[in-house]
C-alpha atoms as a PDB file:
ATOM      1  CA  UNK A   1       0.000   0.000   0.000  1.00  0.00           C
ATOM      2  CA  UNK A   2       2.927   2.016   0.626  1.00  0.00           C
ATOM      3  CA  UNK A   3       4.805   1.715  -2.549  1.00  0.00           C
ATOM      4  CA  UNK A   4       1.442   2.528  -4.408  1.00  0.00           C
ATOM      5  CA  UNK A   5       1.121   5.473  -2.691  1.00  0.00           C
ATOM      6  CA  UNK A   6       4.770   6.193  -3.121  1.00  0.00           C
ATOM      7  CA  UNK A   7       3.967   5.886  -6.925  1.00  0.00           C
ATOM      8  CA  UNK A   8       0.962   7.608  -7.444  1.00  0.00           C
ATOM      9  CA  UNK A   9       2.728  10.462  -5.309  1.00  0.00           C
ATOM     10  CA  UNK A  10       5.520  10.529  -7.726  1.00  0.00           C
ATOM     11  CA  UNK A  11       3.385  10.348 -10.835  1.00  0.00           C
ATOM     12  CA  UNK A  12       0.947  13.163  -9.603  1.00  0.00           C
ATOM     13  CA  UNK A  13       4.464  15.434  -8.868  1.00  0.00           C
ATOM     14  CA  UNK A  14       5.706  14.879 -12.406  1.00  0.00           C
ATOM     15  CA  UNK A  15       2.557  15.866 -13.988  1.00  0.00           C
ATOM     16  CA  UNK A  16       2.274  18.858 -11.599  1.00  0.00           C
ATOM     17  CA  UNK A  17       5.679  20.127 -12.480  1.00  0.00           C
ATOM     18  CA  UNK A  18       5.652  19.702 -16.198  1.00  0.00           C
ATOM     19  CA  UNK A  19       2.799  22.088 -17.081  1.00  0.00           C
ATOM     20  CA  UNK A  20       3.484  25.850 -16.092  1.00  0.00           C
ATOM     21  CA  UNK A  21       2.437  29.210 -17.033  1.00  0.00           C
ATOM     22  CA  UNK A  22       3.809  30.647 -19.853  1.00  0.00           C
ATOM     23  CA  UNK A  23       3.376  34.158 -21.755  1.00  0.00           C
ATOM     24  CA  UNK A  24       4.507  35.826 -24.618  1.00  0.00           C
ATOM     25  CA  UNK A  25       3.393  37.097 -28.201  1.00  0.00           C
ATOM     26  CA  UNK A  26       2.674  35.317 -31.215  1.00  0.00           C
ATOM     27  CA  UNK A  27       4.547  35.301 -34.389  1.00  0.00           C
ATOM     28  CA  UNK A  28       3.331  33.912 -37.640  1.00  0.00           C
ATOM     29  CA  UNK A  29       5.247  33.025 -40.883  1.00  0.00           C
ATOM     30  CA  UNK A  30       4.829  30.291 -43.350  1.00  0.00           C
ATOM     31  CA  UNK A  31       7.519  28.258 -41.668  1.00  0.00           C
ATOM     32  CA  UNK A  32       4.472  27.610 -38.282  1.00  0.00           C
ATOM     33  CA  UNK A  33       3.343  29.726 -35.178  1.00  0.00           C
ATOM     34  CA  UNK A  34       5.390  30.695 -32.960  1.00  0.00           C
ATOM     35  CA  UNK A  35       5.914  31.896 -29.288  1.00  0.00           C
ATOM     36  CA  UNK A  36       8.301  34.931 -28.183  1.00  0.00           C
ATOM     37  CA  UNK A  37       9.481  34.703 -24.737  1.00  0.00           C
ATOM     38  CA  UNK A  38      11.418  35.932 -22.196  1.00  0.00           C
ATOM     39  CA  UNK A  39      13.745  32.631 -22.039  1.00  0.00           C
ATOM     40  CA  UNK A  40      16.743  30.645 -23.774  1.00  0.00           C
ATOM     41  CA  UNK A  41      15.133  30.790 -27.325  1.00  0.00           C
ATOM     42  CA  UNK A  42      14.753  34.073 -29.513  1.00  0.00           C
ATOM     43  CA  UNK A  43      10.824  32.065 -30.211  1.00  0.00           C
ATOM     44  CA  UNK A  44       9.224  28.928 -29.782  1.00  0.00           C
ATOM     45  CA  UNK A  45       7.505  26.666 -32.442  1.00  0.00           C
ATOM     46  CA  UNK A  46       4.077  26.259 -31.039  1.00  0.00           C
ATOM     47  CA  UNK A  47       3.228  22.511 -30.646  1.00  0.00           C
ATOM     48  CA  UNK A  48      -0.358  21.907 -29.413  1.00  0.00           C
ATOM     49  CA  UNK A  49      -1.137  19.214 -26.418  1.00  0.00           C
ATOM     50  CA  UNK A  50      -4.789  18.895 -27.772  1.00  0.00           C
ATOM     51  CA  UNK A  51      -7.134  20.340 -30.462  1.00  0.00           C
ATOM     52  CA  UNK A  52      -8.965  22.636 -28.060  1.00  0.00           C
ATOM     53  CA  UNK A  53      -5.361  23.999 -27.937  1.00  0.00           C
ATOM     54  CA  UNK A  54      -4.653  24.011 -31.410  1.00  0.00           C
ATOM     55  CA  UNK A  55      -7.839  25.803 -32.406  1.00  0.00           C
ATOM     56  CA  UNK A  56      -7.082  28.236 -30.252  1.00  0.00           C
ATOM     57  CA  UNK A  57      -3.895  28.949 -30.970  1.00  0.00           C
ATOM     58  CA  UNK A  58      -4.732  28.677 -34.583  1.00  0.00           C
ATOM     59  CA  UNK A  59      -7.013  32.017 -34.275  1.00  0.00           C
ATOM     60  CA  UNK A  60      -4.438  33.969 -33.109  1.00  0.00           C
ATOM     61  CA  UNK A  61      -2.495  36.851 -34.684  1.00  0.00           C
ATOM     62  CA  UNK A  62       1.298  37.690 -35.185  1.00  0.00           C
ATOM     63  CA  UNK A  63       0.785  40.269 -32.368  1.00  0.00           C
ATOM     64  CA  UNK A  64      -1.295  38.647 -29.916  1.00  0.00           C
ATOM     65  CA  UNK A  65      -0.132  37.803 -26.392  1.00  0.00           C
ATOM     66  CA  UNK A  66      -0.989  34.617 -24.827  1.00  0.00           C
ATOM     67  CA  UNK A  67      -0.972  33.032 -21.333  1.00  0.00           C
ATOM     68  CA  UNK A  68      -0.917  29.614 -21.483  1.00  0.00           C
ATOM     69  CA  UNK A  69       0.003  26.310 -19.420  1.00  0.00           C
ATOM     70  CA  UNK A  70       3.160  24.384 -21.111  1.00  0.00           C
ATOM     71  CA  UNK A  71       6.281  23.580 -21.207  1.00  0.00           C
ATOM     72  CA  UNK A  72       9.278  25.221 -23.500  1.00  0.00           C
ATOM     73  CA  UNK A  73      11.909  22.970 -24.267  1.00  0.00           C
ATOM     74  CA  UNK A  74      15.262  25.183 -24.631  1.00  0.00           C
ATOM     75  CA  UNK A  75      16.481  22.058 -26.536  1.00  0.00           C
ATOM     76  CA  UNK A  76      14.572  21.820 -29.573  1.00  0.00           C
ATOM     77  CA  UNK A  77      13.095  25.505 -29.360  1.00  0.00           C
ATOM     78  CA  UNK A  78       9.748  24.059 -28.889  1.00  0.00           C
ATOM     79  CA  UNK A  79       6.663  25.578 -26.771  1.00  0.00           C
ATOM     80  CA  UNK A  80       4.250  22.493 -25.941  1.00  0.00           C
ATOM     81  CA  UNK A  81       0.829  24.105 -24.906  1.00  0.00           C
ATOM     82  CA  UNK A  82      -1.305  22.664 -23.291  1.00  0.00           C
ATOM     83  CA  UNK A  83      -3.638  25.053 -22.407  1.00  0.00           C
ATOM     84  CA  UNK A  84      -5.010  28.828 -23.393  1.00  0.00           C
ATOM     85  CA  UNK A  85      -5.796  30.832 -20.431  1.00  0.00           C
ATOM     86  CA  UNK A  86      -5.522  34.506 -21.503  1.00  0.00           C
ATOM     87  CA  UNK A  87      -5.147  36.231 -24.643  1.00  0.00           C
ATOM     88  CA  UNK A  88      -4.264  40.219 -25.620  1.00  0.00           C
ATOM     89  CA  UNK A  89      -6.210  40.384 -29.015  1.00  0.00           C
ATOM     90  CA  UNK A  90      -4.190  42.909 -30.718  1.00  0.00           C
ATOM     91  CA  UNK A  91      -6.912  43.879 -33.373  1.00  0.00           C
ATOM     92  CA  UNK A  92      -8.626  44.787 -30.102  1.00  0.00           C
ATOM     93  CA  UNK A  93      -6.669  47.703 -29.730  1.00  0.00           C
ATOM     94  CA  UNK A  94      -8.148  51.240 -30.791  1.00  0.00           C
ATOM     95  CA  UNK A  95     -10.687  53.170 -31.162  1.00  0.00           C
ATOM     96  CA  UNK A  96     -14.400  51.817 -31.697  1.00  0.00           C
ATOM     97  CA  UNK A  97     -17.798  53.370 -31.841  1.00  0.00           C
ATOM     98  CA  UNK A  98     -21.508  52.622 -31.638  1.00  0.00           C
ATOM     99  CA  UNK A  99     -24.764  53.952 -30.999  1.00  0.00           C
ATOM    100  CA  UNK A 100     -24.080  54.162 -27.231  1.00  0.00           C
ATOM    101  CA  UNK A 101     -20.821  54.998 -27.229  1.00  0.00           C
ATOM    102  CA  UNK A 102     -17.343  55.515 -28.030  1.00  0.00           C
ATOM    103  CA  UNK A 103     -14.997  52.700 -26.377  1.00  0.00           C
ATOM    104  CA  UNK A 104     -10.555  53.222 -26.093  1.00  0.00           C
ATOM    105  CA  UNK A 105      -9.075  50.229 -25.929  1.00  0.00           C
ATOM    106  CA  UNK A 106      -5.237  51.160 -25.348  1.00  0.00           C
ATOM    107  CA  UNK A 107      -3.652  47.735 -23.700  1.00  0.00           C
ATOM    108  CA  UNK A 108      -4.407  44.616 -23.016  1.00  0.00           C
ATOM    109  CA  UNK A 109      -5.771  45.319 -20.012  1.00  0.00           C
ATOM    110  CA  UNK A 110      -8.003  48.019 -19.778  1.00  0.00           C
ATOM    111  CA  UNK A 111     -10.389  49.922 -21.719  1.00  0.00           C
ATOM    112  CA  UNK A 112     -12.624  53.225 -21.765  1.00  0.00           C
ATOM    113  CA  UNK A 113     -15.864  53.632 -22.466  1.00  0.00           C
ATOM    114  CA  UNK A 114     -17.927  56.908 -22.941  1.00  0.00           C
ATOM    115  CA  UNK A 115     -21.345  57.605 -23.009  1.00  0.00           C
ATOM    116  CA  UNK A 116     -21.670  59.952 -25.865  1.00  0.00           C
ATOM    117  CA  UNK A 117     -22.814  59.194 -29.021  1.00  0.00           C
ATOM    118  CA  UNK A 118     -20.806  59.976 -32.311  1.00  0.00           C
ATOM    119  CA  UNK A 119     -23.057  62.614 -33.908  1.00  0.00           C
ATOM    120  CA  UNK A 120     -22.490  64.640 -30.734  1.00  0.00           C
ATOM    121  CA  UNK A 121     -18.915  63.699 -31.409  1.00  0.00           C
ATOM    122  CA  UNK A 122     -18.553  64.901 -34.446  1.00  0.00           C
ATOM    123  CA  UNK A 123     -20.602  68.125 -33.350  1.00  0.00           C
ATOM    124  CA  UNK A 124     -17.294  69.416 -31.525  1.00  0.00           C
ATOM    125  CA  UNK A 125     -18.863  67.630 -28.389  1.00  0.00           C
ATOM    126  CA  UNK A 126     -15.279  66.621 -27.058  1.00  0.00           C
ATOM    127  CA  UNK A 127     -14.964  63.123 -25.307  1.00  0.00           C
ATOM    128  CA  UNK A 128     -12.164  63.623 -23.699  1.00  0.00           C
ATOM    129  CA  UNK A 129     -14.166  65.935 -21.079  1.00  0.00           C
ATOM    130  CA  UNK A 130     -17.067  63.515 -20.294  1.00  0.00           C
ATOM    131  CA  UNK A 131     -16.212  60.549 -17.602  1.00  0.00           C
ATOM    132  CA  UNK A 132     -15.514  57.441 -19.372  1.00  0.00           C
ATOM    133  CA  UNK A 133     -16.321  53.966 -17.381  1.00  0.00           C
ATOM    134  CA  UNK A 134     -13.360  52.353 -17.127  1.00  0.00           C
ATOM    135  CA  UNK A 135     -12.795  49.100 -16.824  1.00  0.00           C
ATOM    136  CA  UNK A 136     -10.233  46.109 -16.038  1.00  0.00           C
ATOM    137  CA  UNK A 137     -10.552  43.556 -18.812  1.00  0.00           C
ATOM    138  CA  UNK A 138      -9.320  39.998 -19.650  1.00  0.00           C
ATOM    139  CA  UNK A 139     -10.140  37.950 -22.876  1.00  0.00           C
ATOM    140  CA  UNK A 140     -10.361  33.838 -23.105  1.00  0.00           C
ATOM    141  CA  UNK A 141     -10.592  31.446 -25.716  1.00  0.00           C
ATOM    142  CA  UNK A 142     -14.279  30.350 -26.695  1.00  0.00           C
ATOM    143  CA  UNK A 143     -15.706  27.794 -28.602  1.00  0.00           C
ATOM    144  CA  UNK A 144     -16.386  28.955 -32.080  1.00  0.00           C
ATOM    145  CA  UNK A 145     -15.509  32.612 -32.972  1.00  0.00           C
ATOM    146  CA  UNK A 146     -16.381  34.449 -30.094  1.00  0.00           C
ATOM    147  CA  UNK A 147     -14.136  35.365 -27.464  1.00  0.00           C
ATOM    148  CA  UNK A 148     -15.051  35.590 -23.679  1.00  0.00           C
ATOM    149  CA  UNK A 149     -14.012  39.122 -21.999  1.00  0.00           C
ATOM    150  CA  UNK A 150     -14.586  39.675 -18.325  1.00  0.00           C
ATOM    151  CA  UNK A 151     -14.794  43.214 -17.487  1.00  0.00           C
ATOM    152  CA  UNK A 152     -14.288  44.704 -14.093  1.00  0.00           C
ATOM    153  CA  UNK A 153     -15.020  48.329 -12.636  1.00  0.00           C
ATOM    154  CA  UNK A 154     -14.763  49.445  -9.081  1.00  0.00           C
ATOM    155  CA  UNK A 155     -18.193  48.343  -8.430  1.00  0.00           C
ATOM    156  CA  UNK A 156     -18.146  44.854 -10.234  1.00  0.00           C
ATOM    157  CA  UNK A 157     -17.401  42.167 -12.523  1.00  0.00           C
ATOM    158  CA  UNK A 158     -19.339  41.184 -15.786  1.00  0.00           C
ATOM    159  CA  UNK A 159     -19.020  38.860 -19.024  1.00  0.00           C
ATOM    160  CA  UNK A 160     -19.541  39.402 -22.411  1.00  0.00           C
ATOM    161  CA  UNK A 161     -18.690  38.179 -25.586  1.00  0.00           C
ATOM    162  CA  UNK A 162     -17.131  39.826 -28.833  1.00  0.00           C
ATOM    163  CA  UNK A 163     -17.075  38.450 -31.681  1.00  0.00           C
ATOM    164  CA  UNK A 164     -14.660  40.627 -34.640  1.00  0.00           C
ATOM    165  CA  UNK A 165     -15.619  41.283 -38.275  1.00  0.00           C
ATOM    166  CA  UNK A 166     -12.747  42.886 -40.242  1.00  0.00           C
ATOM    167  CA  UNK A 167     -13.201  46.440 -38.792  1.00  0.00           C
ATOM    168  CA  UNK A 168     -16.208  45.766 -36.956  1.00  0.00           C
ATOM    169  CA  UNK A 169     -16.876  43.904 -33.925  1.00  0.00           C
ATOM    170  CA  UNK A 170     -20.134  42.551 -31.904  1.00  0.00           C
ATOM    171  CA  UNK A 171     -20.296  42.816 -28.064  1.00  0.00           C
ATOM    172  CA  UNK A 172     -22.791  41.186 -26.363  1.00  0.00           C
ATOM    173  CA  UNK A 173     -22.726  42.060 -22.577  1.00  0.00           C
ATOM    174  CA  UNK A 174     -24.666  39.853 -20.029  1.00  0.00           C
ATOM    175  CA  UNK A 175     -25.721  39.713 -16.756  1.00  0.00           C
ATOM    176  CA  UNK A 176     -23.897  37.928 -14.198  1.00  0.00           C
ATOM    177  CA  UNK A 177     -26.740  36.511 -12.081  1.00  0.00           C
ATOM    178  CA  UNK A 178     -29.312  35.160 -15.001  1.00  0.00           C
ATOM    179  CA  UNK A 179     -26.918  35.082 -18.063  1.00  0.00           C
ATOM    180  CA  UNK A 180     -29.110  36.728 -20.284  1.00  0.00           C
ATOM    181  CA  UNK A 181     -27.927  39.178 -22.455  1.00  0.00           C
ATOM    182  CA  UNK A 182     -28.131  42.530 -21.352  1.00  0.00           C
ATOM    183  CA  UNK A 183     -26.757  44.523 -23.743  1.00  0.00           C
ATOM    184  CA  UNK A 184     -25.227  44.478 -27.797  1.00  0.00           C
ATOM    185  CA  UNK A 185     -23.116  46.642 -28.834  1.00  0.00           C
ATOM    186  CA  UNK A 186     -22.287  46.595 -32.527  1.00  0.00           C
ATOM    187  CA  UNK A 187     -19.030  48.205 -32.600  1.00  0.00           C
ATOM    188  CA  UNK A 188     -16.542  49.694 -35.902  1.00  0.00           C
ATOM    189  CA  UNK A 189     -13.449  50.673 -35.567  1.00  0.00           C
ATOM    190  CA  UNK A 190     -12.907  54.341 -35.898  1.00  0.00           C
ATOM    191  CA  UNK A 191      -8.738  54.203 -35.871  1.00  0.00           C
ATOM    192  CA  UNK A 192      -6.037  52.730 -34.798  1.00  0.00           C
ATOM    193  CA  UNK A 193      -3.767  53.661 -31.352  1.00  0.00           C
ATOM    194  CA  UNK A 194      -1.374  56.559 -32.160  1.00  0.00           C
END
């Protein structure tokens, strides 16, 4: 009973200590995908541990940051994912407008939005003096091609979904408690960060 115990101690180590968090940005050439990082490699090639993984990975951009479980092998210059946890959606980034609002997304972390709507806008109204909502954002993978962002302000957290277009975007914003959709914001991108 002992040595099984020993064993399944051992085996349950190993497979603790091979998968770890990993980040970096995406590169894409016709040679494969590939994974920059702060380690012994200049990049990664991006080898998938499932196809979950691989489609994910697959709808990334050169430009996109990714947080991921894996393992990089120094060796062969290889980044074995196993996992998506967090991406920075780089087509994300910029300026976007709807009938609601205008919304700044500057990082991969947070994002402005402000009540005003673009006619007033483009009447000299100026944005920059009205109090934007600001909030923390992530994004994760989802299954087909929406993503999942979860957006924090000082008073809460919220989900929503976006779901990108070429230079538009749908957001569809929902409540926390019943899931139902609360809000859709159909979004196009007005320019790109300076």
């Amino acid at each position: 009973m002992r040595i099984l115990l020993f064993v399944l101690i051992l085996i349950s180590g190993s497979v603790g200590f091979s998968a770890r968090p990993l980040s970096g940005t995406i590169e894409r050439d016709i040679t494969g995908t590939y994974l920059r990082a702060d380690s012994a490699c200049v990049r990664y090639l991006v080898e998938s541990e499932s196809q979950d993984t691989e489609a994910n990975i697959r709808r990334l951009s050169t430009g996109d940051t990714v947080t991921a479980s894996g393992v990089l092998d120094p060796n062969s210059c290889v980044a074995y994912i196993e996992s998506v946890d967090y991406v920075g959606l780089k087509k994300m980034l910029g300026y976007w407008h709807s009938s609601d609002g205008l919304l700044t997304v500057r990082d991969f972390n947070s994002l402005s939005f402000y009540p005003i709507s673009v006619k007033d806008f483009q009447k000299g109204q100026d944005y920059a003096i009205i109090d934007p909502i600001t909030y923390r954002y992530s994004v994760t993978p989802s299954t087909g091609k929406d993503w999942v962002v979860f957006l924090s302000d000082a008073t809460s957290t919220t989900f929503a979904t976006i779901r990108f277009n070429k230079s538009r975007a749908t957001m569809k914003i929902y409540d926390s408690e019943t899931g139902n959709v609360t809000r859709t914001l159909h979004l196009s991108k007005w320019g790109e960060l300076k």
